[in-house]
PDB file of N, CA and C in Angstrom:
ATOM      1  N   UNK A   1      13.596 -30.992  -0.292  1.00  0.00           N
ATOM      2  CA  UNK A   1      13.638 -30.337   0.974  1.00  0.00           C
ATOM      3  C   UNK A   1      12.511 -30.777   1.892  1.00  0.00           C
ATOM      4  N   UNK A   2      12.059 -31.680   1.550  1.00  0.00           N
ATOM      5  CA  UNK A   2      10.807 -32.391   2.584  1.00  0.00           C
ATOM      6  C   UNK A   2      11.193 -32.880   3.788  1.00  0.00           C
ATOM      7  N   UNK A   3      10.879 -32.328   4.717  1.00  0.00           N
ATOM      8  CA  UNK A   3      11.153 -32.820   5.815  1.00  0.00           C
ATOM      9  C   UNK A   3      12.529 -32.140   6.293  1.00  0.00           C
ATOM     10  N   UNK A   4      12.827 -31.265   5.766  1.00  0.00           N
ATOM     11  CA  UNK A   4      14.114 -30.877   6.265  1.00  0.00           C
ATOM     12  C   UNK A   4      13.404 -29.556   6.723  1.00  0.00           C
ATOM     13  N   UNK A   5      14.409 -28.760   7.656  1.00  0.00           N
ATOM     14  CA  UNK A   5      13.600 -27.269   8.249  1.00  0.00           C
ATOM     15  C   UNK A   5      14.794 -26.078   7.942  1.00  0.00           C
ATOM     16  N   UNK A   6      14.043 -25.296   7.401  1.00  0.00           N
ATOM     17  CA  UNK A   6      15.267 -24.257   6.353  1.00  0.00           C
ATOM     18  C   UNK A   6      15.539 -23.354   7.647  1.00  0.00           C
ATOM     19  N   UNK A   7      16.965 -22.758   7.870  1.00  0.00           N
ATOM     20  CA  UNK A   7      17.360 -21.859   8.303  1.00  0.00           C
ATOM     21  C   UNK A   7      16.657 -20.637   8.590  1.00  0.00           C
ATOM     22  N   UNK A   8      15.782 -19.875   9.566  1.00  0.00           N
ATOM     23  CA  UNK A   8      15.083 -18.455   9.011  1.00  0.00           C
ATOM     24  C   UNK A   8      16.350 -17.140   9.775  1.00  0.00           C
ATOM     25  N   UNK A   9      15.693 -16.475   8.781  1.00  0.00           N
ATOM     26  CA  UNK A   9      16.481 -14.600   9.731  1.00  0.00           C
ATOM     27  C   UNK A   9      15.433 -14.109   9.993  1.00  0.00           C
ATOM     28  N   UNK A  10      16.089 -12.973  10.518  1.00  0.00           N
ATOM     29  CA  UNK A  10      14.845 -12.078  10.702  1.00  0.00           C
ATOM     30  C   UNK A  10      14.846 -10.961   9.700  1.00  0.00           C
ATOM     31  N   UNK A  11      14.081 -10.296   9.309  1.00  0.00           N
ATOM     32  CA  UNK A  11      14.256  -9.192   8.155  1.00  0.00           C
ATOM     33  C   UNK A  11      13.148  -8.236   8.934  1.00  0.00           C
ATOM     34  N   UNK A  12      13.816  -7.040   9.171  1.00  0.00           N
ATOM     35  CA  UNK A  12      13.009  -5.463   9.896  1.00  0.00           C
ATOM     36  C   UNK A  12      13.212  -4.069   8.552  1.00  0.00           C
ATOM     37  N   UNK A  13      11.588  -4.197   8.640  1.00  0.00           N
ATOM     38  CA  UNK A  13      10.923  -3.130   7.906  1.00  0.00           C
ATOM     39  C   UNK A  13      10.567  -1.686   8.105  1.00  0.00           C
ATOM     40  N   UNK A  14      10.464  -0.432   7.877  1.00  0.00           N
ATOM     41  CA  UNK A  14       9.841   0.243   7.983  1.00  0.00           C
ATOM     42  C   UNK A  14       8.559   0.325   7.100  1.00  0.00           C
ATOM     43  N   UNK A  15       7.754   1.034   7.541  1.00  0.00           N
ATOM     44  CA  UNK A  15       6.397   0.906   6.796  1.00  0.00           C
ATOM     45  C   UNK A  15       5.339   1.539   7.330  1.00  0.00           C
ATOM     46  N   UNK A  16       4.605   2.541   6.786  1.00  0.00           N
ATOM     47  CA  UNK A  16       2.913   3.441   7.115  1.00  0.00           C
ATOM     48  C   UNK A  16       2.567   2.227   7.745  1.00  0.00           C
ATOM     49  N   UNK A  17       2.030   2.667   9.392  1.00  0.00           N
ATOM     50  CA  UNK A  17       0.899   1.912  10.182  1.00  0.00           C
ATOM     51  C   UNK A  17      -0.167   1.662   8.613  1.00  0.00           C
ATOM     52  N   UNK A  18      -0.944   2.669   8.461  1.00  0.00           N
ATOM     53  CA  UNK A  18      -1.860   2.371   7.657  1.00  0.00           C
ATOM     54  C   UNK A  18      -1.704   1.333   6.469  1.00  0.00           C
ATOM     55  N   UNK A  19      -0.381   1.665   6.300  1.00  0.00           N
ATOM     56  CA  UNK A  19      -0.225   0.202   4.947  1.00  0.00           C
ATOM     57  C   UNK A  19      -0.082  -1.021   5.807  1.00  0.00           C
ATOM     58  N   UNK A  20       0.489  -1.319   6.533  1.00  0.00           N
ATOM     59  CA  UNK A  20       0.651  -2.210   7.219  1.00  0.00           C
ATOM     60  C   UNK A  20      -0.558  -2.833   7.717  1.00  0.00           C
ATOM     61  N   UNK A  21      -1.289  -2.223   8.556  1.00  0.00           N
ATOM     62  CA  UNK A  21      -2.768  -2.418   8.776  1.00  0.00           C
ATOM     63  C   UNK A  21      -3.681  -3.083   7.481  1.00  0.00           C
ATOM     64  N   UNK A  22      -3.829  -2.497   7.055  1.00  0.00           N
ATOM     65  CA  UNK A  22      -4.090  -2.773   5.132  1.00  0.00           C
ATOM     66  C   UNK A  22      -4.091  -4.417   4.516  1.00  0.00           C
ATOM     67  N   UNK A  23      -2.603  -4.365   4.576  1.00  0.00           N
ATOM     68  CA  UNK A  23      -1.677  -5.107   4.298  1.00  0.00           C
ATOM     69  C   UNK A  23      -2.185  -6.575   4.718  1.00  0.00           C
ATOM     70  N   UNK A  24      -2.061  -6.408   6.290  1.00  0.00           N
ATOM     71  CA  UNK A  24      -2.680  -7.615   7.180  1.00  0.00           C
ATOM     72  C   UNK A  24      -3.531  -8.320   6.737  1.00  0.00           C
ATOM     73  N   UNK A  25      -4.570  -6.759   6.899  1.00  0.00           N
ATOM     74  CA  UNK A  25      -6.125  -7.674   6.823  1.00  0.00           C
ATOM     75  C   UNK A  25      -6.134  -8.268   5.377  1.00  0.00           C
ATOM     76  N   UNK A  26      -5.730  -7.813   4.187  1.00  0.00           N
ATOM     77  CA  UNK A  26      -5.765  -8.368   2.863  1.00  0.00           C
ATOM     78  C   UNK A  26      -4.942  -9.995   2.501  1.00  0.00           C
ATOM     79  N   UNK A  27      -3.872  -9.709   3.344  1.00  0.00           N
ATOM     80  CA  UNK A  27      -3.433 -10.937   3.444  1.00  0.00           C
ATOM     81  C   UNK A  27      -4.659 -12.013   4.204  1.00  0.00           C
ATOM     82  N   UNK A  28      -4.859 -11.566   5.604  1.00  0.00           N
ATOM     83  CA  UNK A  28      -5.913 -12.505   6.504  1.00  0.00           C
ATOM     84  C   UNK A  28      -7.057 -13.075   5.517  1.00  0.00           C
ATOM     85  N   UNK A  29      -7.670 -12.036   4.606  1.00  0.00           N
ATOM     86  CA  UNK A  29      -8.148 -12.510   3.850  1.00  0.00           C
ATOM     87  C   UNK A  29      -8.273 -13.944   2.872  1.00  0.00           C
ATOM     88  N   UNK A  30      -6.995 -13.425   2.686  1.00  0.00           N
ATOM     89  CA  UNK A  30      -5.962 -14.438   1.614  1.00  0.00           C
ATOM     90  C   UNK A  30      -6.020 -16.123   2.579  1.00  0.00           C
ATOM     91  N   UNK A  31      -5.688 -15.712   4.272  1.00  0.00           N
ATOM     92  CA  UNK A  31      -5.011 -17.148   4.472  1.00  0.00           C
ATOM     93  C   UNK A  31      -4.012 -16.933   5.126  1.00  0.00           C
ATOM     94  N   UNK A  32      -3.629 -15.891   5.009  1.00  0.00           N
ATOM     95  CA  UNK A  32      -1.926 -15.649   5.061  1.00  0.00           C
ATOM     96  C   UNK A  32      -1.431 -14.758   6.036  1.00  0.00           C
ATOM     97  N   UNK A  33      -0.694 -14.569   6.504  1.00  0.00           N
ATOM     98  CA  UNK A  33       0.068 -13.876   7.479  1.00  0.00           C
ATOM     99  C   UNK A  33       0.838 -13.004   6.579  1.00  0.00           C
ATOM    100  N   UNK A  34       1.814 -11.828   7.372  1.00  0.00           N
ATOM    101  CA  UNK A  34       2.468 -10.853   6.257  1.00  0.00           C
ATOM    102  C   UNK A  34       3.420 -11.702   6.132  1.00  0.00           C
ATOM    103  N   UNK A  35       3.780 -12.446   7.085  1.00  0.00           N
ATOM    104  CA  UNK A  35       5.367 -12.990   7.109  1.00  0.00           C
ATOM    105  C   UNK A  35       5.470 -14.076   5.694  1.00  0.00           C
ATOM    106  N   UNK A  36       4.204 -14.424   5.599  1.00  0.00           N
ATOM    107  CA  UNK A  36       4.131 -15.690   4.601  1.00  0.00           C
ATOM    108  C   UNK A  36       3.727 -15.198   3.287  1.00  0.00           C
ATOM    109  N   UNK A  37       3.086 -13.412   3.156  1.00  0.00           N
ATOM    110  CA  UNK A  37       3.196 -12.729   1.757  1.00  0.00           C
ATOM    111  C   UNK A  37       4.588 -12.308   1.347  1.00  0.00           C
ATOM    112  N   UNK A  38       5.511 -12.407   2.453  1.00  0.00           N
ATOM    113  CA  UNK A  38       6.913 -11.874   1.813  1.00  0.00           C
ATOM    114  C   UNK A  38       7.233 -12.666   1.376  1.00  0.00           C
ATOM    115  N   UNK A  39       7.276 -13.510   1.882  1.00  0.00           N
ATOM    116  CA  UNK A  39       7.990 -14.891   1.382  1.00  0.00           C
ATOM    117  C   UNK A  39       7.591 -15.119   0.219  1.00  0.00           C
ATOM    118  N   UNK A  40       6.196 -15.538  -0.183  1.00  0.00           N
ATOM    119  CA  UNK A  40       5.680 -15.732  -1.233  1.00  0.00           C
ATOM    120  C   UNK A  40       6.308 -14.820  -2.428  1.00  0.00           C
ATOM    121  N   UNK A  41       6.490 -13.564  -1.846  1.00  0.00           N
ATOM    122  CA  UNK A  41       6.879 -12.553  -2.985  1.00  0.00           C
ATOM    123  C   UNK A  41       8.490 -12.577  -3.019  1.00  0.00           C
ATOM    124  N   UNK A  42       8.998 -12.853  -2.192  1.00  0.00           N
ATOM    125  CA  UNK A  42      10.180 -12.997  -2.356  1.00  0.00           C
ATOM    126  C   UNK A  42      10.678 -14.442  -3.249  1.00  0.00           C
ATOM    127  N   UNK A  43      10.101 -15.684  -2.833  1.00  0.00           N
ATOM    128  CA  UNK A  43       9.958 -16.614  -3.832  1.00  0.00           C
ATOM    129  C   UNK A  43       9.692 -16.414  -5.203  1.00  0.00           C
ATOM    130  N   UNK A  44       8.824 -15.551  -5.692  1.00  0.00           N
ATOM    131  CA  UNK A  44       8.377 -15.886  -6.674  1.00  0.00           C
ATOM    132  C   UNK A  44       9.078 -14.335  -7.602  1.00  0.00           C
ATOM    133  N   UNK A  45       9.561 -13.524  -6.627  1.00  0.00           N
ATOM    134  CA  UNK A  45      11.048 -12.703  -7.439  1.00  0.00           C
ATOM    135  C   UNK A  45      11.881 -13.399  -7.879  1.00  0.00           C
ATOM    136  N   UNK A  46      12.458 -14.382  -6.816  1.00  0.00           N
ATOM    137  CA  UNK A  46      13.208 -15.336  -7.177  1.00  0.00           C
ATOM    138  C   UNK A  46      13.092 -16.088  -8.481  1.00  0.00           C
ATOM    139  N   UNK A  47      12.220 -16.981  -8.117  1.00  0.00           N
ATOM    140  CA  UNK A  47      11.796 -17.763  -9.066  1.00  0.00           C
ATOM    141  C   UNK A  47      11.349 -17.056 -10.851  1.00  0.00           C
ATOM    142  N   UNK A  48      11.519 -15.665 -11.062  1.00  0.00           N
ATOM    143  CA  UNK A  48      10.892 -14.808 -11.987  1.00  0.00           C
ATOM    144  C   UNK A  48      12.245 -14.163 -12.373  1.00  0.00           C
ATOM    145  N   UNK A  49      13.185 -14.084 -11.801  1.00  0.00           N
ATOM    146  CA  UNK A  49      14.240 -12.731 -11.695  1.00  0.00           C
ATOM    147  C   UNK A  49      13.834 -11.215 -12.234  1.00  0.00           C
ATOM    148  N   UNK A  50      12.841 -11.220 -11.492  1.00  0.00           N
ATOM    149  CA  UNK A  50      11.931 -10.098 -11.375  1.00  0.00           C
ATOM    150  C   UNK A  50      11.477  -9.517 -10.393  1.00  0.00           C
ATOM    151  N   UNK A  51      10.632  -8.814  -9.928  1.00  0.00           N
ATOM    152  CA  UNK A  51       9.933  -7.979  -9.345  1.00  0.00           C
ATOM    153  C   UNK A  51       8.386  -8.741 -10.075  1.00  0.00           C
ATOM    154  N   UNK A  52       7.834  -9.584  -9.852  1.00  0.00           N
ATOM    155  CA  UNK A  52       6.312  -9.773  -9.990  1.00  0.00           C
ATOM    156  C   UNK A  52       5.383  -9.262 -10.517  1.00  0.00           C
ATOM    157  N   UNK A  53       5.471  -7.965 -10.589  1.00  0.00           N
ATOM    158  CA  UNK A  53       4.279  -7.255 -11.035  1.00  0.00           C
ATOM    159  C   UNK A  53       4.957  -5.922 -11.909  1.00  0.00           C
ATOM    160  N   UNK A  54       4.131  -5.137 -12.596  1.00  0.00           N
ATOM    161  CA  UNK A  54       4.366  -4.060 -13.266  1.00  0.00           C
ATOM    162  C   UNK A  54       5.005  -2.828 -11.978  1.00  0.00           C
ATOM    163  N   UNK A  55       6.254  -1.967 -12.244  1.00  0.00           N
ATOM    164  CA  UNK A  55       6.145  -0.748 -11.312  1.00  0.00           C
ATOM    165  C   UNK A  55       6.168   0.186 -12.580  1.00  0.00           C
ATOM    166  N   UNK A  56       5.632   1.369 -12.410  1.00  0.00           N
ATOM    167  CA  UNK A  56       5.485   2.607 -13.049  1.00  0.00           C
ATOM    168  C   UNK A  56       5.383   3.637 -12.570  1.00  0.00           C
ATOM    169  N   UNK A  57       6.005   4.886 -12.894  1.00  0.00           N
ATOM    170  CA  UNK A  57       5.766   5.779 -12.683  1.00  0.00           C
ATOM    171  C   UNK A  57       4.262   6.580 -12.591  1.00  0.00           C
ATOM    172  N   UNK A  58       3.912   7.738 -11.752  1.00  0.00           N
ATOM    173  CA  UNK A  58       2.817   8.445 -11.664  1.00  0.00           C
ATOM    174  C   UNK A  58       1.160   8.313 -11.159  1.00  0.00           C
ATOM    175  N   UNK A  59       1.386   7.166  -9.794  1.00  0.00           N
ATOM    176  CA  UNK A  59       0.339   6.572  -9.331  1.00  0.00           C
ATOM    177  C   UNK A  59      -0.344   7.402  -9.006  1.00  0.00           C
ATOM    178  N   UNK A  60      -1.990   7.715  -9.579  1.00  0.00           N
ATOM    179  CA  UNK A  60      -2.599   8.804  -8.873  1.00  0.00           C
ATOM    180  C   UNK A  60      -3.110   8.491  -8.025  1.00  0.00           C
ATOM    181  N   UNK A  61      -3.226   7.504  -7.171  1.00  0.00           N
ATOM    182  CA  UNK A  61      -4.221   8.032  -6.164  1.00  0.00           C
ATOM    183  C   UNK A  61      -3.844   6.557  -5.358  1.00  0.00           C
ATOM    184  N   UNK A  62      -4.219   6.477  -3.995  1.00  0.00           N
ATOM    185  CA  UNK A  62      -3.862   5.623  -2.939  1.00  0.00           C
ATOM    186  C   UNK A  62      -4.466   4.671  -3.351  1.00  0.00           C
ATOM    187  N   UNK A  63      -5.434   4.136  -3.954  1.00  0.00           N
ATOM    188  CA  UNK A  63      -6.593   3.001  -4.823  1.00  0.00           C
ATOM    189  C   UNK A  63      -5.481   2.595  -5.555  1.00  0.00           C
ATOM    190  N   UNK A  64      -4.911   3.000  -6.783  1.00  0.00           N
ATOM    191  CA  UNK A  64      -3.933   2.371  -7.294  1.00  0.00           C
ATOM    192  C   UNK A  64      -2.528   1.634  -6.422  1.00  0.00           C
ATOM    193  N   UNK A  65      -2.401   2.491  -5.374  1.00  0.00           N
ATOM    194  CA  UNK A  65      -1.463   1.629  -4.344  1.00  0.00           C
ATOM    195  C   UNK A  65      -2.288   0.279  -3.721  1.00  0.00           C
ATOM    196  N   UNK A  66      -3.463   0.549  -3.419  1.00  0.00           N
ATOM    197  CA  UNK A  66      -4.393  -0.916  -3.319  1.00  0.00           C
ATOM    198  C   UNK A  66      -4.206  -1.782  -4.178  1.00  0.00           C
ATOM    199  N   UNK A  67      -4.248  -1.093  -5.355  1.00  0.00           N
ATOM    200  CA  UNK A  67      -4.557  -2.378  -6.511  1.00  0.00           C
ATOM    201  C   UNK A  67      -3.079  -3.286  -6.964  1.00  0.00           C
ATOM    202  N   UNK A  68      -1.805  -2.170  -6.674  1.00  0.00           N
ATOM    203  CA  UNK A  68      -0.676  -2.602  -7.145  1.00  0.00           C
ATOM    204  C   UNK A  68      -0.480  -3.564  -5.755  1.00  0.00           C
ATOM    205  N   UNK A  69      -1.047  -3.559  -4.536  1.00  0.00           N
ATOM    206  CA  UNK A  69      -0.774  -4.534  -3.678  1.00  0.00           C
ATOM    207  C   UNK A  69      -1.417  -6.035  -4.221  1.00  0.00           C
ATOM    208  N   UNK A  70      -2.888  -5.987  -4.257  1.00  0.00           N
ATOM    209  CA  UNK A  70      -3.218  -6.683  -4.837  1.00  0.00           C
ATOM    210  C   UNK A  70      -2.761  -7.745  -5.947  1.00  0.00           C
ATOM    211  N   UNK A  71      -2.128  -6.967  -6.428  1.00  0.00           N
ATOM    212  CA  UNK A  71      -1.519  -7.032  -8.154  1.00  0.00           C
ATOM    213  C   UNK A  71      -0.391  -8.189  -8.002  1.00  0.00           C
ATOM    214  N   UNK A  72      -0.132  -7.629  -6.958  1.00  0.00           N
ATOM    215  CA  UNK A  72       1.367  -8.524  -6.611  1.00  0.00           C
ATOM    216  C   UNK A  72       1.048  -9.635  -5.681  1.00  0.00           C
ATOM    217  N   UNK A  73       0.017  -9.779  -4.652  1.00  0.00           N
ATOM    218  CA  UNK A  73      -0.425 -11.058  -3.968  1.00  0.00           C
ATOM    219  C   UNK A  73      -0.983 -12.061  -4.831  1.00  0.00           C
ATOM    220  N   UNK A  74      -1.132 -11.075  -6.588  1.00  0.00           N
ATOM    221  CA  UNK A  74      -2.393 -12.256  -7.105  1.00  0.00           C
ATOM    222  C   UNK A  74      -1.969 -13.549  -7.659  1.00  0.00           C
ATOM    223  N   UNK A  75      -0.640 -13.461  -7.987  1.00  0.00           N
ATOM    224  CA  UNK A  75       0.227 -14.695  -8.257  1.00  0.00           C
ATOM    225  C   UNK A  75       1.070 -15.649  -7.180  1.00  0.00           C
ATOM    226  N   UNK A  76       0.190 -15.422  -5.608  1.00  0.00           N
ATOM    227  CA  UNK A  76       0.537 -16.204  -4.989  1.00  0.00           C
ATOM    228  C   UNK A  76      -0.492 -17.393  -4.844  1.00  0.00           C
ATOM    229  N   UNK A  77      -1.550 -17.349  -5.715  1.00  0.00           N
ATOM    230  CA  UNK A  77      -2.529 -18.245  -5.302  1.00  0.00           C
ATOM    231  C   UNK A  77      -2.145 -19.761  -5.536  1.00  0.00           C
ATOM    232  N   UNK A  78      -1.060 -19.678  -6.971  1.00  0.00           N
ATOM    233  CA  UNK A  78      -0.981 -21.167  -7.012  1.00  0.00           C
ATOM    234  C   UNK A  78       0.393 -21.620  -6.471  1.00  0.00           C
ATOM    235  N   UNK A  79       0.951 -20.877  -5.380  1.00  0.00           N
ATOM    236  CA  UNK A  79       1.951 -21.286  -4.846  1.00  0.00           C
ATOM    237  C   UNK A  79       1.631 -21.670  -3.543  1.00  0.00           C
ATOM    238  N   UNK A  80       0.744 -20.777  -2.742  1.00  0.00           N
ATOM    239  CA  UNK A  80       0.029 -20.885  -1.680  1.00  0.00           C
ATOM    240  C   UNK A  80       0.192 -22.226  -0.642  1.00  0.00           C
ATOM    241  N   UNK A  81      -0.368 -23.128  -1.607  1.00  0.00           N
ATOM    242  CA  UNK A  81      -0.591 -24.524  -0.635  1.00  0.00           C
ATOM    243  C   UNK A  81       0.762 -25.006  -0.394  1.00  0.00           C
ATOM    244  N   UNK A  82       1.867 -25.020  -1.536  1.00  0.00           N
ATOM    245  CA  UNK A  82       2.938 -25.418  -1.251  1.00  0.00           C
ATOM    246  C   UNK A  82       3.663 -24.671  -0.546  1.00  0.00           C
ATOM    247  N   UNK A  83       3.604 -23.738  -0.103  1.00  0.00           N
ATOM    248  CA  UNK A  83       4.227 -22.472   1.253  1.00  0.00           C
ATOM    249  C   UNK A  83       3.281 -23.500   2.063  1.00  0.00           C
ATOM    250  N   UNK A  84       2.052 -23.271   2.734  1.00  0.00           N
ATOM    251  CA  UNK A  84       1.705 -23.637   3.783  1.00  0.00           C
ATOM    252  C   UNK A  84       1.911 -25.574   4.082  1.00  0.00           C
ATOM    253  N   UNK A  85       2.201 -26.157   3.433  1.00  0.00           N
ATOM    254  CA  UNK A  85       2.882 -27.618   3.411  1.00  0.00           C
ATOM    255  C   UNK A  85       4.287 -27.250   3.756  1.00  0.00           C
ATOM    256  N   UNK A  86       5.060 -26.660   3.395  1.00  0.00           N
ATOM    257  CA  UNK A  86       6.844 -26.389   3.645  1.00  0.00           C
ATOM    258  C   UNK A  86       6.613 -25.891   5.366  1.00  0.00           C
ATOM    259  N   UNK A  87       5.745 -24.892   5.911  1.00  0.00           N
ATOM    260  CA  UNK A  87       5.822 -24.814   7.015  1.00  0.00           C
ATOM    261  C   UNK A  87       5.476 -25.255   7.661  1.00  0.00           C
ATOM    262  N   UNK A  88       4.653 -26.383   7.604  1.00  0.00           N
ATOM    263  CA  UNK A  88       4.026 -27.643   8.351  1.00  0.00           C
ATOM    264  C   UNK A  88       5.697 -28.140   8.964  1.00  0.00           C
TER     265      UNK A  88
END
């Protein structure tokens, strides 16, 4: 697919300002835009036929919603460069 330019949609979310906000800056962190953590996570569902990370019942506390974000960006690191080369 080098050099070829993939089809996009659009995909509309609901979502807490505050997660969203969150969200951003952790990505910005990263490198990344949100648009390019979905992807990533959506790739790598794909690529897993999974869901990425552990879900469980009985999260106590909004820190664990941090960490399960986390949790799930942390296996985009070695995909990373090859997302930002595909959108070149």
């Amino acid at each position: 697919m080098v050099g070829e330019e993939m089809a996009t949609t659009n995909v509309t979310i609901r979502m807490d300002e505050d997660l969203k906000r969150q969200a951003d800056e952790l990505f910005a962190e990263m490198g990344m835009s949100f648009t390019t953590a979905v992807n990533v996570f959506t790739r790598q569902a794909i690529r897993e036929r999974r869901i990425p990370f552990d879900i469980f019942v009985g999260s106590p506390s909004a820190s664990v919603d941090r960490d399960a974000v986390e949790a799930a960006l942390s296996f985009s690191s070695d995909y990373l460069e090859d997302f930002k080369r595909m959108a070149k």
